[in-house]
PDB file of N, CA and C in Angstrom:
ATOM      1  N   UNK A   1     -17.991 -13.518  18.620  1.00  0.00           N
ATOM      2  CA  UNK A   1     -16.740 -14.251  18.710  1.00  0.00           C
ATOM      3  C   UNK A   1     -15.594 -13.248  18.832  1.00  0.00           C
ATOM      4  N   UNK A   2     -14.924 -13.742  19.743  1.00  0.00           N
ATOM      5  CA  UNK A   2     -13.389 -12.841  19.505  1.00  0.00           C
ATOM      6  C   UNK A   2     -12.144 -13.196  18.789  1.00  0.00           C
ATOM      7  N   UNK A   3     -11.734 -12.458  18.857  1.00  0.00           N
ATOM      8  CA  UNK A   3     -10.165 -13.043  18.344  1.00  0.00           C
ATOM      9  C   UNK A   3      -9.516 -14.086  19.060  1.00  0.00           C
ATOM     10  N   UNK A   4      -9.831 -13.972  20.213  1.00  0.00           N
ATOM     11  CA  UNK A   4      -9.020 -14.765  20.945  1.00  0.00           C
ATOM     12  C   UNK A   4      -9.568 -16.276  20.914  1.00  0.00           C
ATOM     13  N   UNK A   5     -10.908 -16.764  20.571  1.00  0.00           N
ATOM     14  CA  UNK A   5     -11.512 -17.987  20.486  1.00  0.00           C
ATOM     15  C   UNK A   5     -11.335 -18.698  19.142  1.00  0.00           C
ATOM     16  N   UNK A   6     -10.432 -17.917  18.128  1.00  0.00           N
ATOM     17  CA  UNK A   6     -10.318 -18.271  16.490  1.00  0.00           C
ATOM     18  C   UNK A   6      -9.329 -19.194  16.798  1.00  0.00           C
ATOM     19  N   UNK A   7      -9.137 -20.173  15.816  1.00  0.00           N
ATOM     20  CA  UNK A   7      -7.897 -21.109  15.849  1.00  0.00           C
ATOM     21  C   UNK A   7      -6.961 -20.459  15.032  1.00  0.00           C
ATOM     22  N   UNK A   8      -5.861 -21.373  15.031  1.00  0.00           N
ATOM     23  CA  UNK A   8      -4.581 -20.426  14.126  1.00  0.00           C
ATOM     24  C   UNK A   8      -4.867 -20.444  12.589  1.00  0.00           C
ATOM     25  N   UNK A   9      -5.567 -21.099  11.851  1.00  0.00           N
ATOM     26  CA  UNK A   9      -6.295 -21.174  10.804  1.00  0.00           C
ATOM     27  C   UNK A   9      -7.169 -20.583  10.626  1.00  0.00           C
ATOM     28  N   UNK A  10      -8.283 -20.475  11.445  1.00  0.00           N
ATOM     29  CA  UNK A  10      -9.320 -19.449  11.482  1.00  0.00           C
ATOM     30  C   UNK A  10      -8.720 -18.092  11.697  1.00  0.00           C
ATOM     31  N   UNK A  11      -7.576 -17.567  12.553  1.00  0.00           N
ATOM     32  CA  UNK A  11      -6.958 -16.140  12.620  1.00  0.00           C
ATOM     33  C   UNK A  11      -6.461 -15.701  11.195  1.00  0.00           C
ATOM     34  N   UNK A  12      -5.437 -16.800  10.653  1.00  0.00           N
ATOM     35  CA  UNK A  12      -4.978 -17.008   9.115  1.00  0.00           C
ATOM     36  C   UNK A  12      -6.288 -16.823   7.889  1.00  0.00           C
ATOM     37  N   UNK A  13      -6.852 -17.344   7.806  1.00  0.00           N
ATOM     38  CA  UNK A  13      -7.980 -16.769   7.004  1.00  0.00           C
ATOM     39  C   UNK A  13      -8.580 -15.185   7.271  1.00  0.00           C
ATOM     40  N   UNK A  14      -9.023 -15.154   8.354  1.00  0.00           N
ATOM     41  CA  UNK A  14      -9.582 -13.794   8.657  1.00  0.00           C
ATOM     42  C   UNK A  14      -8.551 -12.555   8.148  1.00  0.00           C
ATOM     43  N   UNK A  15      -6.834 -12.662   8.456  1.00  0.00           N
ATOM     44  CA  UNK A  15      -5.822 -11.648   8.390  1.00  0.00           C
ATOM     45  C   UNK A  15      -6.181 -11.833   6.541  1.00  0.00           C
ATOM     46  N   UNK A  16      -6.167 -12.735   6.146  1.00  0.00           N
ATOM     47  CA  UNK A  16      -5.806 -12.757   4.716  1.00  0.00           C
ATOM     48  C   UNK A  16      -7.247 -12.561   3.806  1.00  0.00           C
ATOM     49  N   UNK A  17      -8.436 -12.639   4.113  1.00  0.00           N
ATOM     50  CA  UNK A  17      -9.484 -11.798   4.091  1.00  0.00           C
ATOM     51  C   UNK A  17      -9.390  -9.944   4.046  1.00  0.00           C
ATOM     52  N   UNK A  18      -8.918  -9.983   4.763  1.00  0.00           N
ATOM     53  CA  UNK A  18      -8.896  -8.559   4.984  1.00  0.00           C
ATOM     54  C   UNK A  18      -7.867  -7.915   4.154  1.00  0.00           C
ATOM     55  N   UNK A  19      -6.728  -8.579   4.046  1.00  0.00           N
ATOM     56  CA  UNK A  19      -5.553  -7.697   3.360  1.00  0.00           C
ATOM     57  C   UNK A  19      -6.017  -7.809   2.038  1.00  0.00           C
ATOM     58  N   UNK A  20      -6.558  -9.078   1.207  1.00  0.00           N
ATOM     59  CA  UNK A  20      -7.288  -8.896  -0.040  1.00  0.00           C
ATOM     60  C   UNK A  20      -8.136  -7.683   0.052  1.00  0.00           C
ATOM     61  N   UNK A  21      -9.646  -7.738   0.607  1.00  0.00           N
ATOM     62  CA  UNK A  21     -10.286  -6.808   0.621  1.00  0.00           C
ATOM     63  C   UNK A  21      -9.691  -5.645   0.467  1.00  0.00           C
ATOM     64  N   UNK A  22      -8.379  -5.188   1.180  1.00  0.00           N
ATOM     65  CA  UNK A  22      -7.874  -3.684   1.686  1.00  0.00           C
ATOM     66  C   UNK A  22      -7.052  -3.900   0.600  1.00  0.00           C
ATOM     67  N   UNK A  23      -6.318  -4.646  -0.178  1.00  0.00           N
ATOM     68  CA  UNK A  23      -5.735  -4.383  -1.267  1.00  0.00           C
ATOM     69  C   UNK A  23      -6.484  -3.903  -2.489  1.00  0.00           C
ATOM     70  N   UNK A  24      -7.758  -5.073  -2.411  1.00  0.00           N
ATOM     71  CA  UNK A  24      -8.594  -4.888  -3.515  1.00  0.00           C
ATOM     72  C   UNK A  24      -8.920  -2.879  -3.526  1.00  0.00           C
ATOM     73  N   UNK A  25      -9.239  -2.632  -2.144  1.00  0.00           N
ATOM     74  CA  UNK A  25      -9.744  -1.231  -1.964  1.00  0.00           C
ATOM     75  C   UNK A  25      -8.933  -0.413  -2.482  1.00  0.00           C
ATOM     76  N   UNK A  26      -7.460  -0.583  -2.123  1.00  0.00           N
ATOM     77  CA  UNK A  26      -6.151   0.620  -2.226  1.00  0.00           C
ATOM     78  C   UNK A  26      -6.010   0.081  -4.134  1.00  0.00           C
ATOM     79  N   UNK A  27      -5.911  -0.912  -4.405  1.00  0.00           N
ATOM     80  CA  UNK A  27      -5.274  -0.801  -5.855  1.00  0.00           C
ATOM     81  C   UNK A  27      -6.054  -0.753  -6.864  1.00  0.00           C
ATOM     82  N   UNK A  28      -7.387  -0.701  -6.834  1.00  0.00           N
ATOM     83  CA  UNK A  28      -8.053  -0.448  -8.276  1.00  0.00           C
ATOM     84  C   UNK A  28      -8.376   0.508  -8.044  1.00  0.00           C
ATOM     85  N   UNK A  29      -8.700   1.926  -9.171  1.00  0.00           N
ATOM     86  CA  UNK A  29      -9.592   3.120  -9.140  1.00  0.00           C
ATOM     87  C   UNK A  29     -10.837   3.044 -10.119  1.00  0.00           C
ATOM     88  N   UNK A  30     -11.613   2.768  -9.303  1.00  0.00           N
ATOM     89  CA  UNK A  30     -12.969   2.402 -10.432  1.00  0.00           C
ATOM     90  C   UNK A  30     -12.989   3.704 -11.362  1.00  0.00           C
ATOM     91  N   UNK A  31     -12.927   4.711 -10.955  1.00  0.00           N
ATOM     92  CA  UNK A  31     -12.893   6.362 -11.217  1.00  0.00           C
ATOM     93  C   UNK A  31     -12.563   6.456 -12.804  1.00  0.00           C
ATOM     94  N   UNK A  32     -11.067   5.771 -12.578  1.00  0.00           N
ATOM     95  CA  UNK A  32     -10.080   6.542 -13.593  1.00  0.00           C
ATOM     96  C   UNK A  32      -9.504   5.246 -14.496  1.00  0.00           C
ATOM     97  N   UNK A  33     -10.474   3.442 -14.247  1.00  0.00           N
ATOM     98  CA  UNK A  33      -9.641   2.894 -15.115  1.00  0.00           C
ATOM     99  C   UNK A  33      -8.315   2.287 -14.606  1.00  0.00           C
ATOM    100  N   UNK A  34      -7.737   3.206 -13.780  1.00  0.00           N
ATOM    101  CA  UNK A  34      -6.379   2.674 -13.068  1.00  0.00           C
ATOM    102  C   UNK A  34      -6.213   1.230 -12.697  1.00  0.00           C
ATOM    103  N   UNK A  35      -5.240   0.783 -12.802  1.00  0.00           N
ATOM    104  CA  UNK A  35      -4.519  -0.465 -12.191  1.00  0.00           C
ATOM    105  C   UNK A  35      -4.476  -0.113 -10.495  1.00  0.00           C
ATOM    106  N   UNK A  36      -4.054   1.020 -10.341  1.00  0.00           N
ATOM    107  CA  UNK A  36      -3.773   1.619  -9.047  1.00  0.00           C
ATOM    108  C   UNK A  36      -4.284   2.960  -8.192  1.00  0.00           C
ATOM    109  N   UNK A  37      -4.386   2.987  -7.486  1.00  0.00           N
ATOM    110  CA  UNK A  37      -5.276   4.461  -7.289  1.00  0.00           C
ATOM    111  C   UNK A  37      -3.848   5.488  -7.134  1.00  0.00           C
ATOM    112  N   UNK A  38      -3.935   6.534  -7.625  1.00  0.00           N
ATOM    113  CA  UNK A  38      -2.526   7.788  -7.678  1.00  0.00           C
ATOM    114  C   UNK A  38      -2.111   7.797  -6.269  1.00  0.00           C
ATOM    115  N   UNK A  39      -3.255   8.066  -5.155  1.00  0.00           N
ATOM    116  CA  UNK A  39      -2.232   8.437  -4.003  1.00  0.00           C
ATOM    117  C   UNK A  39      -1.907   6.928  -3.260  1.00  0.00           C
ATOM    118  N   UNK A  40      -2.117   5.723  -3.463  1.00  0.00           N
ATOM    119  CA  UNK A  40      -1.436   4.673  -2.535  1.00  0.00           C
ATOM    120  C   UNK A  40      -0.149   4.397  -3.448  1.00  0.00           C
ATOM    121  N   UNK A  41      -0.090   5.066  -4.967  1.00  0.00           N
ATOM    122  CA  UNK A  41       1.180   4.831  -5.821  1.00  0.00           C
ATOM    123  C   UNK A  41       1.838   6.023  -5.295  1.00  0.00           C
ATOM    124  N   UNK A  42       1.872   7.175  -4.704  1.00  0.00           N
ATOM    125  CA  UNK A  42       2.462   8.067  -3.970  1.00  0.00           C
ATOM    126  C   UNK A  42       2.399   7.397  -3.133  1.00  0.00           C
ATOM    127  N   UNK A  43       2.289   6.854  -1.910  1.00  0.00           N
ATOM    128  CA  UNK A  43       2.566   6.185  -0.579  1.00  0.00           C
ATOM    129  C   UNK A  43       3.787   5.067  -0.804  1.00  0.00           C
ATOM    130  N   UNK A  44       3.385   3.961  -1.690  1.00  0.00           N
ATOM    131  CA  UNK A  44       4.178   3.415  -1.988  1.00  0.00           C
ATOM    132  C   UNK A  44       5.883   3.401  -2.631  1.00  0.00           C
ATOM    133  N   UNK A  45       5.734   4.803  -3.412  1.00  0.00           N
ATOM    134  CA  UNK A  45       6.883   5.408  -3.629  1.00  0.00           C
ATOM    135  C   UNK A  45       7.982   6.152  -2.622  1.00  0.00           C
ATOM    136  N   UNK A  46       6.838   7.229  -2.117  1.00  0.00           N
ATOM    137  CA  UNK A  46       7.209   7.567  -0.735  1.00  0.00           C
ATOM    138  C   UNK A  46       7.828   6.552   0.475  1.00  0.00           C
ATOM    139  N   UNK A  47       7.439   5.635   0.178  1.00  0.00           N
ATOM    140  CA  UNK A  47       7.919   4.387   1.829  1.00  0.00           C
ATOM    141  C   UNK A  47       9.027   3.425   0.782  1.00  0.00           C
ATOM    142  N   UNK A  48       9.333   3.441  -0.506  1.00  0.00           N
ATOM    143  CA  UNK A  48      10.617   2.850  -0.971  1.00  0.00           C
ATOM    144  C   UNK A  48      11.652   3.953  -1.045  1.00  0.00           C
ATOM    145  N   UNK A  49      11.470   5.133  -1.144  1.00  0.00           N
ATOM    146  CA  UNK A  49      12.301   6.163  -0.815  1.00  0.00           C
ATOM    147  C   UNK A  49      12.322   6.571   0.843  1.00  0.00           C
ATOM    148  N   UNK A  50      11.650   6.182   1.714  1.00  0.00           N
ATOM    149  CA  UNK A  50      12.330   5.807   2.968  1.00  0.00           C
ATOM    150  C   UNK A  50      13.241   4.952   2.990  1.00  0.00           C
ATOM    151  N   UNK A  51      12.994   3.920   2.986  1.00  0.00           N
ATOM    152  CA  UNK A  51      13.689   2.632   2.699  1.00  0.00           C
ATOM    153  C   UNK A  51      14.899   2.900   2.395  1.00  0.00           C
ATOM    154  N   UNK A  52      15.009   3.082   1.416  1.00  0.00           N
ATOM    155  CA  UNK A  52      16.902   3.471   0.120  1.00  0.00           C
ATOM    156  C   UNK A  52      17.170   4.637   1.089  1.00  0.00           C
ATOM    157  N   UNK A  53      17.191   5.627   1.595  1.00  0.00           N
ATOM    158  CA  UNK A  53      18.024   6.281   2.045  1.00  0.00           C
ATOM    159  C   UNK A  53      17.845   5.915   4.083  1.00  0.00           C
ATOM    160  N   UNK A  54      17.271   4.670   4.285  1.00  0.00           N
ATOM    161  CA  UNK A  54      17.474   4.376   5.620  1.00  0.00           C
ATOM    162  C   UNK A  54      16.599   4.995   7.010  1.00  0.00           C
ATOM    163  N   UNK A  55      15.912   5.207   6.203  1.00  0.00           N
ATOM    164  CA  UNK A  55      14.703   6.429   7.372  1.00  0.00           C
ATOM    165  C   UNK A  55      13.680   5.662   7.588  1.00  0.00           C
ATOM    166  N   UNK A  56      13.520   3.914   7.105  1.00  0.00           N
ATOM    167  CA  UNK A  56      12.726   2.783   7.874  1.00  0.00           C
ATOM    168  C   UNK A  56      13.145   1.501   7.482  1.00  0.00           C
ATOM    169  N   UNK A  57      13.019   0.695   7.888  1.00  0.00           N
ATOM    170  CA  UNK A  57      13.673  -0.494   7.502  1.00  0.00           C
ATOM    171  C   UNK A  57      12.144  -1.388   7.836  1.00  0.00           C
ATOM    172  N   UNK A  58      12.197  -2.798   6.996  1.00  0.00           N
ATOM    173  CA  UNK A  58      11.050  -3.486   7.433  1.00  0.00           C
ATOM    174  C   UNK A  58      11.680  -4.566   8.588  1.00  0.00           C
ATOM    175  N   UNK A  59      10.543  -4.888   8.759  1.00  0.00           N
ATOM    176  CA  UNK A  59      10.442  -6.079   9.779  1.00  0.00           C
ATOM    177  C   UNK A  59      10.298  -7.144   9.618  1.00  0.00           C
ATOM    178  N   UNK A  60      11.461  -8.366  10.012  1.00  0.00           N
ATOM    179  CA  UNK A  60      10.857 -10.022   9.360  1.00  0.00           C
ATOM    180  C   UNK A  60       9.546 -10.028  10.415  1.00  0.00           C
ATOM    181  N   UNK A  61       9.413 -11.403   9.698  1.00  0.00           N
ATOM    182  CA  UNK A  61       7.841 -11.671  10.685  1.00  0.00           C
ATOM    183  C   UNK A  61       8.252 -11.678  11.878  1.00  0.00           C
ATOM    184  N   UNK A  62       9.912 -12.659  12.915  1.00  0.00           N
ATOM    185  CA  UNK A  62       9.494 -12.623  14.207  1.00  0.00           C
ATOM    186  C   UNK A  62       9.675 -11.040  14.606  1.00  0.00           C
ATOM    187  N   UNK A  63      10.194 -10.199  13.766  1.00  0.00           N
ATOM    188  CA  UNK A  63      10.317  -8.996  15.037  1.00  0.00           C
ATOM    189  C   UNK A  63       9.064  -8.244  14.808  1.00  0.00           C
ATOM    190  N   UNK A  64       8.012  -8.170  14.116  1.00  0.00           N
ATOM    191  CA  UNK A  64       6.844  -7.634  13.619  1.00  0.00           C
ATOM    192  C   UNK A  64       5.536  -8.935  15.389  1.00  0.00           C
ATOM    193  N   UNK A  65       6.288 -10.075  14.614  1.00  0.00           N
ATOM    194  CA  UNK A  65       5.345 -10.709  15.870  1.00  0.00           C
ATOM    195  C   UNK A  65       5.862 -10.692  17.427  1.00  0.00           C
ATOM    196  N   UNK A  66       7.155  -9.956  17.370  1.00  0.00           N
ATOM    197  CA  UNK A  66       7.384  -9.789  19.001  1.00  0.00           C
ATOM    198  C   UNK A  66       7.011  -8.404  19.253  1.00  0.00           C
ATOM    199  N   UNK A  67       6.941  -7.202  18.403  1.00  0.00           N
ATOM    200  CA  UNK A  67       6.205  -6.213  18.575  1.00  0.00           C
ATOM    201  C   UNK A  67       5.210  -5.938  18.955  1.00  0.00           C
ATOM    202  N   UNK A  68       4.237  -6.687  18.344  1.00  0.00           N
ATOM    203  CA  UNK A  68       2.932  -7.049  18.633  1.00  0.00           C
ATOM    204  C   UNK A  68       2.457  -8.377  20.305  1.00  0.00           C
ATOM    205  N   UNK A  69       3.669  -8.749  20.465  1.00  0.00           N
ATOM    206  CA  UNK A  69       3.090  -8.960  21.902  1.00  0.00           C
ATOM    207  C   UNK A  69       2.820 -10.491  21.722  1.00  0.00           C
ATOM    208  N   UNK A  70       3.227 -11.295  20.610  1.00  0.00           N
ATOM    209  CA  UNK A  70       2.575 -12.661  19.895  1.00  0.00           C
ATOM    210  C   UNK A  70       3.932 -14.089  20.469  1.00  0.00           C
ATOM    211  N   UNK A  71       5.002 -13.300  20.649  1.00  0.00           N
ATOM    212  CA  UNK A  71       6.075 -14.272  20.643  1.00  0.00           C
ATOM    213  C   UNK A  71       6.886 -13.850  21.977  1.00  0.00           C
TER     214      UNK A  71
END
């Protein structure tokens, strides 16, 4: 199956599948006990200190979905 044969519900599940999974991956450290693993809490710090001094700004959804080629 491709992407392109999913319905907008079926695309919606699949995106939100995955960002769990990839969250689940980035925020626990089985290792150490952590709530969070050290370097995605360095990433995350790092990209709000972009942010505050203006060196990225986010994207609402339509300009993220006209980027992508969707709208």
């Amino acid at each position: 199956m491709h992407i392109k044969d999913l319905t907008v519900d079926e695309l919606k599940t699949l995106i939100r599948e995955t960002v769990e999974d990839t969250l689940q991956d980035l925020l626990l450290d089985p290792d150490t006990d952590r709530p969070v693993k050290q370097a995605f809490e360095q990433q995350l710090i790092a990209l709000r200190e972009r942010r505050q001094t203006g060196q990225t700004q986010a994207l609402s959804s339509d300009e993220a979905m006209r980027a992508l080629g969707l709208r």
